[in-house]
Protein backbone atom coordinates (compact mmCIF):
# COMPACT_ATOMS: atom_id res chain seq x y z
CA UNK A 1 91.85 16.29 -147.58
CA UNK A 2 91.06 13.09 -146.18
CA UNK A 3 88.26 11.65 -143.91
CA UNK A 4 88.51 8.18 -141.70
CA UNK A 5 85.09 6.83 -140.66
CA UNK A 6 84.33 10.49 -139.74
CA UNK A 7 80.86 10.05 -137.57
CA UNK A 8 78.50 12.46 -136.15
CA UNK A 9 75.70 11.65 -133.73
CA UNK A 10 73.13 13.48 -132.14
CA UNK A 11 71.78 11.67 -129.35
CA UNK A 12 70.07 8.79 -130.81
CA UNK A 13 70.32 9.86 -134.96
CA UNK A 14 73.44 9.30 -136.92
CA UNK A 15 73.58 11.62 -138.70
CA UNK A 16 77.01 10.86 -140.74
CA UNK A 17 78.15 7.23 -140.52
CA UNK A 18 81.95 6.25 -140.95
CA UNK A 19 82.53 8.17 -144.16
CA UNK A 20 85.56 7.77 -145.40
CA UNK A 21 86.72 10.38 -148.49
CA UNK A 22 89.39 11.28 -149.80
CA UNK A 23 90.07 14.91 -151.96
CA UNK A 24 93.10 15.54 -154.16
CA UNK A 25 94.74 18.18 -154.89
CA UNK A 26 94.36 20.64 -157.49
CA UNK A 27 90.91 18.98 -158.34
CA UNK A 28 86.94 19.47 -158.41
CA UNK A 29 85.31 17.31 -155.93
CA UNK A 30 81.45 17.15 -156.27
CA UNK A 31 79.66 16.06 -152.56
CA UNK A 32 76.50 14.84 -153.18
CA UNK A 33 73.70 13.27 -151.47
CA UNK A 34 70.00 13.66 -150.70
CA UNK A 35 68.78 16.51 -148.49
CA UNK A 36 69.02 15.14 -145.11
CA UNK A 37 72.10 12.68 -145.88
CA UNK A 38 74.89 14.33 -143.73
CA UNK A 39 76.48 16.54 -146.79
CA UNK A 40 76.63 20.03 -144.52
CA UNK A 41 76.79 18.43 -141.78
CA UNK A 42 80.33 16.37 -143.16
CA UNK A 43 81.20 20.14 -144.64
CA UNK A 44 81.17 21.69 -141.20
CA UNK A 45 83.26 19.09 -139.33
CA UNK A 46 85.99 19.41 -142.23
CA UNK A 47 85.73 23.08 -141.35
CA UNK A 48 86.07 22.40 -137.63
CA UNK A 49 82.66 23.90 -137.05
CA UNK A 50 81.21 20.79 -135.31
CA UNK A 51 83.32 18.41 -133.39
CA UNK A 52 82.65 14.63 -134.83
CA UNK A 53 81.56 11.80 -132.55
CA UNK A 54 84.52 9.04 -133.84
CA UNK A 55 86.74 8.91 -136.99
CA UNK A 56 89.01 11.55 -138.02
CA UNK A 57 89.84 13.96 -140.99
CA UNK A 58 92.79 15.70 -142.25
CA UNK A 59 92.70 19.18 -143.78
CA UNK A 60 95.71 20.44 -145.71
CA UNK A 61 97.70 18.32 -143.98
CA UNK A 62 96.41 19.37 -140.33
CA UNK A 63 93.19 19.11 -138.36
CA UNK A 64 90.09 20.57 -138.91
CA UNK A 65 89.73 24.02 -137.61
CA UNK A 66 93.28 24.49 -136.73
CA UNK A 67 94.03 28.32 -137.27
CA UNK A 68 96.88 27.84 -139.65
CA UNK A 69 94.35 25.85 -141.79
CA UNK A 70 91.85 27.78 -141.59
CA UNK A 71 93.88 30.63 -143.35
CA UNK A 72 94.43 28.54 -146.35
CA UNK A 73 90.44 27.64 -146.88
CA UNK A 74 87.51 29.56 -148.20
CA UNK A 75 84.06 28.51 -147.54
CA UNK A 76 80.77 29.13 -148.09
CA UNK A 77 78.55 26.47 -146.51
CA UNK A 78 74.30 26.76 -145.89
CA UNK A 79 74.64 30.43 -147.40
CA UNK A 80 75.76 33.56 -147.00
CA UNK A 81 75.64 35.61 -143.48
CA UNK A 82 76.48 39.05 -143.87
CA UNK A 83 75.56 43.04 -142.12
CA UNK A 84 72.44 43.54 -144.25
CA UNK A 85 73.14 47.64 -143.53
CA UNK A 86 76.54 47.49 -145.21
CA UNK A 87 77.44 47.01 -148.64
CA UNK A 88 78.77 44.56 -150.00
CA UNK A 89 82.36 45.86 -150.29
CA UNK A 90 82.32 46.96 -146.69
CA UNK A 91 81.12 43.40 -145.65
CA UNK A 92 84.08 42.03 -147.69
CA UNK A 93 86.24 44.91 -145.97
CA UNK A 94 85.21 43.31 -142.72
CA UNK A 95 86.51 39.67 -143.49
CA UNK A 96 89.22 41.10 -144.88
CA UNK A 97 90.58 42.98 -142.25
CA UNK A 98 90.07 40.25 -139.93
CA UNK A 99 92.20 38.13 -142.18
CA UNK A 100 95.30 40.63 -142.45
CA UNK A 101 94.14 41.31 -146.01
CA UNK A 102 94.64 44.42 -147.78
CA UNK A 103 92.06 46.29 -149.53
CA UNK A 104 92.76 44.81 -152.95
CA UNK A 105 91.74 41.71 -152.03
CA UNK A 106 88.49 42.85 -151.71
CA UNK A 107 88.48 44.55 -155.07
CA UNK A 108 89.42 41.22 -156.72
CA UNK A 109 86.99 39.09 -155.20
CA UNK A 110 84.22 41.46 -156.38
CA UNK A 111 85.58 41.25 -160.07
CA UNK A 112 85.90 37.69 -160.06
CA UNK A 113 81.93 36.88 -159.01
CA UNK A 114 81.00 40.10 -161.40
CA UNK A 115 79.69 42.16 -158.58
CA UNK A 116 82.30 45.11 -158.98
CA UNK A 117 79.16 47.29 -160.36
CA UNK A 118 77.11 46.22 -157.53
CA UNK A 119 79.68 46.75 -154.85
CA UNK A 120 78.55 50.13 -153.52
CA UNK A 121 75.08 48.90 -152.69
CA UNK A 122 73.57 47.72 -149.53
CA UNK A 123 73.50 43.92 -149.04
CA UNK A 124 69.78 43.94 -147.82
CA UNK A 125 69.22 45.13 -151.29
CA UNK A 126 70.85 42.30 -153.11
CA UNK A 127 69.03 39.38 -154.87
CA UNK A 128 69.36 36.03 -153.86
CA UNK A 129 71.69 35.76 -156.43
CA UNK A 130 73.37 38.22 -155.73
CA UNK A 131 73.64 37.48 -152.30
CA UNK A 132 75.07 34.35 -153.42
CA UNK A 133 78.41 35.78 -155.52
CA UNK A 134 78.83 37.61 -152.50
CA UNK A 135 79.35 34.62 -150.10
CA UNK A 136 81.44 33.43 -152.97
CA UNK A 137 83.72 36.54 -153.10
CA UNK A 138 84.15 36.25 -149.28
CA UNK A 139 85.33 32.68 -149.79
CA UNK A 140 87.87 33.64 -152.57
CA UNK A 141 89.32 36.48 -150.13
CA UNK A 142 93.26 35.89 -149.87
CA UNK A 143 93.49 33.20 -152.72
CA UNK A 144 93.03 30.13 -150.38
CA UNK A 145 94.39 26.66 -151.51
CA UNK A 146 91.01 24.89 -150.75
CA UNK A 147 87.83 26.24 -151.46
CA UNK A 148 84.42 24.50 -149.76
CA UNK A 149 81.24 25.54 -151.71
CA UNK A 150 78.10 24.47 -150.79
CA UNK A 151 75.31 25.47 -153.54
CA UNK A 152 77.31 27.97 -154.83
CA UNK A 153 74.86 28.48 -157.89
CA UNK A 154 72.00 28.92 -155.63
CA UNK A 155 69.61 32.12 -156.66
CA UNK A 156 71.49 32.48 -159.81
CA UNK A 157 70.28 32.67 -163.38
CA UNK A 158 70.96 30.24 -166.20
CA UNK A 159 74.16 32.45 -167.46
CA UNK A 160 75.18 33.20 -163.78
CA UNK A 161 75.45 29.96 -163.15
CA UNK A 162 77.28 29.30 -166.68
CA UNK A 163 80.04 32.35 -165.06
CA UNK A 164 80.12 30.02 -161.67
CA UNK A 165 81.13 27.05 -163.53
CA UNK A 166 83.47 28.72 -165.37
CA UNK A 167 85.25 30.51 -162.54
CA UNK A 168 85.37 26.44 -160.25
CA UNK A 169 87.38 25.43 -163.13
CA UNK A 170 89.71 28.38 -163.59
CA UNK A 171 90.17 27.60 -160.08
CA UNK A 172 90.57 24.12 -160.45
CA UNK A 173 93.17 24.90 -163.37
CA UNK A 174 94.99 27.49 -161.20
CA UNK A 175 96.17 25.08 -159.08
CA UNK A 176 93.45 25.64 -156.24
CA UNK A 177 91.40 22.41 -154.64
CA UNK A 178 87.77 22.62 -155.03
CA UNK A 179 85.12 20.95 -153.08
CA UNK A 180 81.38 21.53 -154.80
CA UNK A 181 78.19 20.29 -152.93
CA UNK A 182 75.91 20.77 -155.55
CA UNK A 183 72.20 19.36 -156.32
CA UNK A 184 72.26 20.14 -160.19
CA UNK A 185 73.82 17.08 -161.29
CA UNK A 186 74.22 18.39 -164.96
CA UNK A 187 76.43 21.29 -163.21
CA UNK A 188 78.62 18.16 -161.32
CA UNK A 189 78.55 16.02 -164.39
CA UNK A 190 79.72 19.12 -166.42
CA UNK A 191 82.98 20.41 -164.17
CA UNK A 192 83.75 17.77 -161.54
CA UNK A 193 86.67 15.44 -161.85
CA UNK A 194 85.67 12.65 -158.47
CA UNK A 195 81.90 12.50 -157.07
CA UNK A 196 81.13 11.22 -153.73
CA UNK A 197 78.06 10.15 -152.88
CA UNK A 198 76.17 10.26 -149.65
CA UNK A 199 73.33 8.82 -148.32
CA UNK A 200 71.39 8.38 -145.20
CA UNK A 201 74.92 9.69 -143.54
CA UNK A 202 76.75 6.78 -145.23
CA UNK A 203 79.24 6.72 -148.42
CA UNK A 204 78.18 5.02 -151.43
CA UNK A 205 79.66 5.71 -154.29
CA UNK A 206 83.16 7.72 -154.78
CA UNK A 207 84.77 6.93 -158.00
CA UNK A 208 85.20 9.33 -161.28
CA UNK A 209 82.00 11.13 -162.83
CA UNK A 210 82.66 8.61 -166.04
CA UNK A 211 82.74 5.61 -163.93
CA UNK A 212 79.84 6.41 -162.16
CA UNK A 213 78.01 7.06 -165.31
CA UNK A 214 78.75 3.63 -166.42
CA UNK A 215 79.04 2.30 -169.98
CA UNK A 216 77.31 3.69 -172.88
CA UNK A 217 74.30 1.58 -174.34
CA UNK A 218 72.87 1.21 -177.72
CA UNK A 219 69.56 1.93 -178.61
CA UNK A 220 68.12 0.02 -181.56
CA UNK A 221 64.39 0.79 -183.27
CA UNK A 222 63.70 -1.49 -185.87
CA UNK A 223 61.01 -4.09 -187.90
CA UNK A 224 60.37 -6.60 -187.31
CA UNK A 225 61.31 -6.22 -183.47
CA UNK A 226 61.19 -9.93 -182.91
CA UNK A 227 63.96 -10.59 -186.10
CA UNK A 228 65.81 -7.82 -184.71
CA UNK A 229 65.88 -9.51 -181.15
CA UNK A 230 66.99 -12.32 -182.12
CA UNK A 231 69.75 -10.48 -184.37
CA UNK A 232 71.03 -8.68 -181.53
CA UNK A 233 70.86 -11.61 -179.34
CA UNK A 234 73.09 -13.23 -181.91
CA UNK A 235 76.09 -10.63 -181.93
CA UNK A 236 75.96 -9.02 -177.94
CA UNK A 237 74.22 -12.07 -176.12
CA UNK A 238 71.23 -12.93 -174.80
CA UNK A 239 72.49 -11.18 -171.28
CA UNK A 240 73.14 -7.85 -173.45
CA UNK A 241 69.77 -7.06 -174.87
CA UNK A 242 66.57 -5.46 -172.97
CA UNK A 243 63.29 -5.13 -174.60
CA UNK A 244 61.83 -1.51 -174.20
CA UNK A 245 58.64 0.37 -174.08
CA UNK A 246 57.25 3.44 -175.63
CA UNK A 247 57.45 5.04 -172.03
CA UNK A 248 60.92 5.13 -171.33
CA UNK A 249 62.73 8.01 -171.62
CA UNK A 250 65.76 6.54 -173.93
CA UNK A 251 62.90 5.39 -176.13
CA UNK A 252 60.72 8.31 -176.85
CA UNK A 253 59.68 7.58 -180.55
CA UNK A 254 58.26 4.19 -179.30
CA UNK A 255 59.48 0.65 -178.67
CA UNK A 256 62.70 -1.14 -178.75
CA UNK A 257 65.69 -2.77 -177.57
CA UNK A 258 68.31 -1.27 -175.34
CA UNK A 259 71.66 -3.25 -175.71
CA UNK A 260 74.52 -3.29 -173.36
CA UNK A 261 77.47 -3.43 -175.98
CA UNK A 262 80.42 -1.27 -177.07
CA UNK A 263 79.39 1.29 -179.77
CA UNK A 264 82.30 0.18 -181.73
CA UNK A 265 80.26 -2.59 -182.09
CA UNK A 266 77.41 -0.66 -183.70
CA UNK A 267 78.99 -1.12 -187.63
CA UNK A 268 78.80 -4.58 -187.41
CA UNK A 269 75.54 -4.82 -186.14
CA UNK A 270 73.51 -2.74 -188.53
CA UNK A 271 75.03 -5.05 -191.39
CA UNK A 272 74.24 -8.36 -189.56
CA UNK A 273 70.49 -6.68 -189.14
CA UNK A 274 70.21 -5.67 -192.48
CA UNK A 275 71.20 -8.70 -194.21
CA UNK A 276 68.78 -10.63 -192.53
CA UNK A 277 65.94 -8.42 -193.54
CA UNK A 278 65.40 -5.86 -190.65
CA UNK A 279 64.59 -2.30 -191.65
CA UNK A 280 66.86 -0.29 -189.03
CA UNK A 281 64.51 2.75 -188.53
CA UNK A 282 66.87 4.38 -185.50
CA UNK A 283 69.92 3.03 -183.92
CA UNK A 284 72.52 5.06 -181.56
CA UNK A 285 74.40 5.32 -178.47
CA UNK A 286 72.56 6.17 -175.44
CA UNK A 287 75.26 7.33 -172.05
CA UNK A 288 73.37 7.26 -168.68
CA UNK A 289 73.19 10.41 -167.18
CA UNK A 290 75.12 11.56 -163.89
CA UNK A 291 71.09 11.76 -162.45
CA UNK A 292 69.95 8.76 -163.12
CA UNK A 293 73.49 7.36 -161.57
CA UNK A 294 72.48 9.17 -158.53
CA UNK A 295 69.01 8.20 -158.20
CA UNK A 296 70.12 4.45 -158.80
CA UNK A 297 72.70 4.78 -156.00
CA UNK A 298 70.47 6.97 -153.46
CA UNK A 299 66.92 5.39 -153.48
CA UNK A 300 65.30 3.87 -151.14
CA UNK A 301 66.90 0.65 -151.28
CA UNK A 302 70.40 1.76 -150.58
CA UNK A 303 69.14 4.34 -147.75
CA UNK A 304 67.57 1.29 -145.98
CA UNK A 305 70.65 0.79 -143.60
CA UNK A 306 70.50 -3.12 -144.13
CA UNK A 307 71.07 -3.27 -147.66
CA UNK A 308 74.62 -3.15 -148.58
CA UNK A 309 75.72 0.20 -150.12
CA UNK A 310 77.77 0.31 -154.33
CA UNK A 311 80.65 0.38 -151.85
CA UNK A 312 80.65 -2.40 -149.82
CA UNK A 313 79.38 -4.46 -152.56
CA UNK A 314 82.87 -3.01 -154.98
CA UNK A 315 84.98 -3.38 -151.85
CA UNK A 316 83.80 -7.18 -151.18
CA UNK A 317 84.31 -8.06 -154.84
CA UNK A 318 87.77 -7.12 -154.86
């Protein structure tokens, strides 16, 4: 599935801006962004919901919406819509039967969100989490190749959404393309092999989870912090080494220094420090989170549409 400066516009608001993606097969392909950045709305024109303004995409090989596509996706995008008087295995009788599907379709779509016990009773009665496995089940009906989830863990509890992870990478494993729009980063981090970022309708970032994430750092407590400055300055660089405070959140037990340097390197270090007198109270390897990533490449610097996006500034550099 690919995208070419894929635009939407509503009158005078942009709301997606020349975003350019591009999904592989047989992987898990996390779409995030700020509310408000253009993620359903990019979601719906793949699906051939919404018509797009300029740009074009490719689904499967084809264009969006077209019918023979459309049998080979399943999608569940701004939640679940379903006959609150049926049950839930009626409702997924419905789809199915509009589908050519066969009874047993439904059956296994029920087993694999772990609503088979549940299947009998009226969807007006289900939980929001409940509600959600259903939408999922209707998106799994006939075993389509490429499977569009937006929030799919929405409503559920901490080991329901544990059993949703699990089941995107069976998925993912079976052979099956998965897109996840997701705003539980730990969840993306966790199961997602590409991100893409989005923000104020505009592409920032789409590169690997790990590359995203960055380099690991090495965080240092030790006394005296001035010797152990000028230690560290010594082996990584003046460039490599950042004084921190008692407030930051990769120094909790109080101040520091925060260097940028391979923790192969850490060995070497401690010996250097020690041998010139510095007691080495803490020292370890600190990896930036998939969060703080996002936050870094969503704030309000990058949404501020004449600053140059993590993009443009990787594309001009090469």
């Amino acid at each position: 599935m690919t995208t070419d400066r894929l635009t939407k516009r509503y009158g005078d608001r942009l709301a997606v801006d020349a975003v350019s993606l591009s999904v592989r097969r047989g992987e898990v392909y996390g779409f995030l962004g700020p509310n408000g950045a253009g993620k359903t709305t990019t979601l719906r024109m793949l699906l051939g919901l919404i018509r797009p303004t300029g740009g074009r995409a490719t689904v499967l090989g084809m264009a969006p919406g077209t019918p023979s596509a459309l049998a080979r996706i399943g999608a569940l995008v701004e939640g679940p819509g379903f006959y609150p008087y049926l049950s839930g295995r009626y409702n997924l009788r419905v789809m199915a039967h509009y589908q050519g599907l066969a009874d047993s379709s439904v059956d296994a779509a029920l087993d694999r969100v772990d609503l088979t016990g549940r299947g009998r009773d009226k969807f007006r009665s289900y939980s929001l989490g409940m509600k959600q496995r259903l939408g999922v089940a209707s998106a799994l009906l006939g075993d389509p190749d490429l499977l569009i989830l937006d929030e799919p863990t929405n409503g559920l509890d901490p080991a329901g959404m544990a059993d949703m992870r699990s089941l995107v990478v069976d998925l993912a494993a079976g052979g099956q393309t998965v897109v996840l729009s997701s705003h539980l980063m730990v969840e993306v981090q966790e199961i997602c092999d590409r991100v893409g970022v989005i923000a104020a309708g505009r592409l920032v970032a789409e590169s690997t989870v790990a590359d995203l994430r960055g380099a690991s750092v090495v965080l240092l407590r030790a006394e005296p912090l001035d010797l152990a400055l000028a230690v560290a300055m010594r082996v990584g660089g003046d460039d490599a080494v950042e004084v921190v405070d008692r407030v930051r959140a990769d120094a909790p037990y109080g101040g520091g220094l925060r260097l940028s340097l391979d923790p192969s390197v850490v060995p070497a270090l401690t010996r250097e420090l020690v041998a010139d007198g510095v007691n080495v109270l803490e020292i370890r390897a600190v990896e930036r989170s998939l969060e703080e990533a996002f936050f870094e490449m969503t704030g309000p610097g990058v949404r501020n549409a004449g600053i140059p996006t993590p993009l443009e500034t990787l594309e001009v550099s090469r």
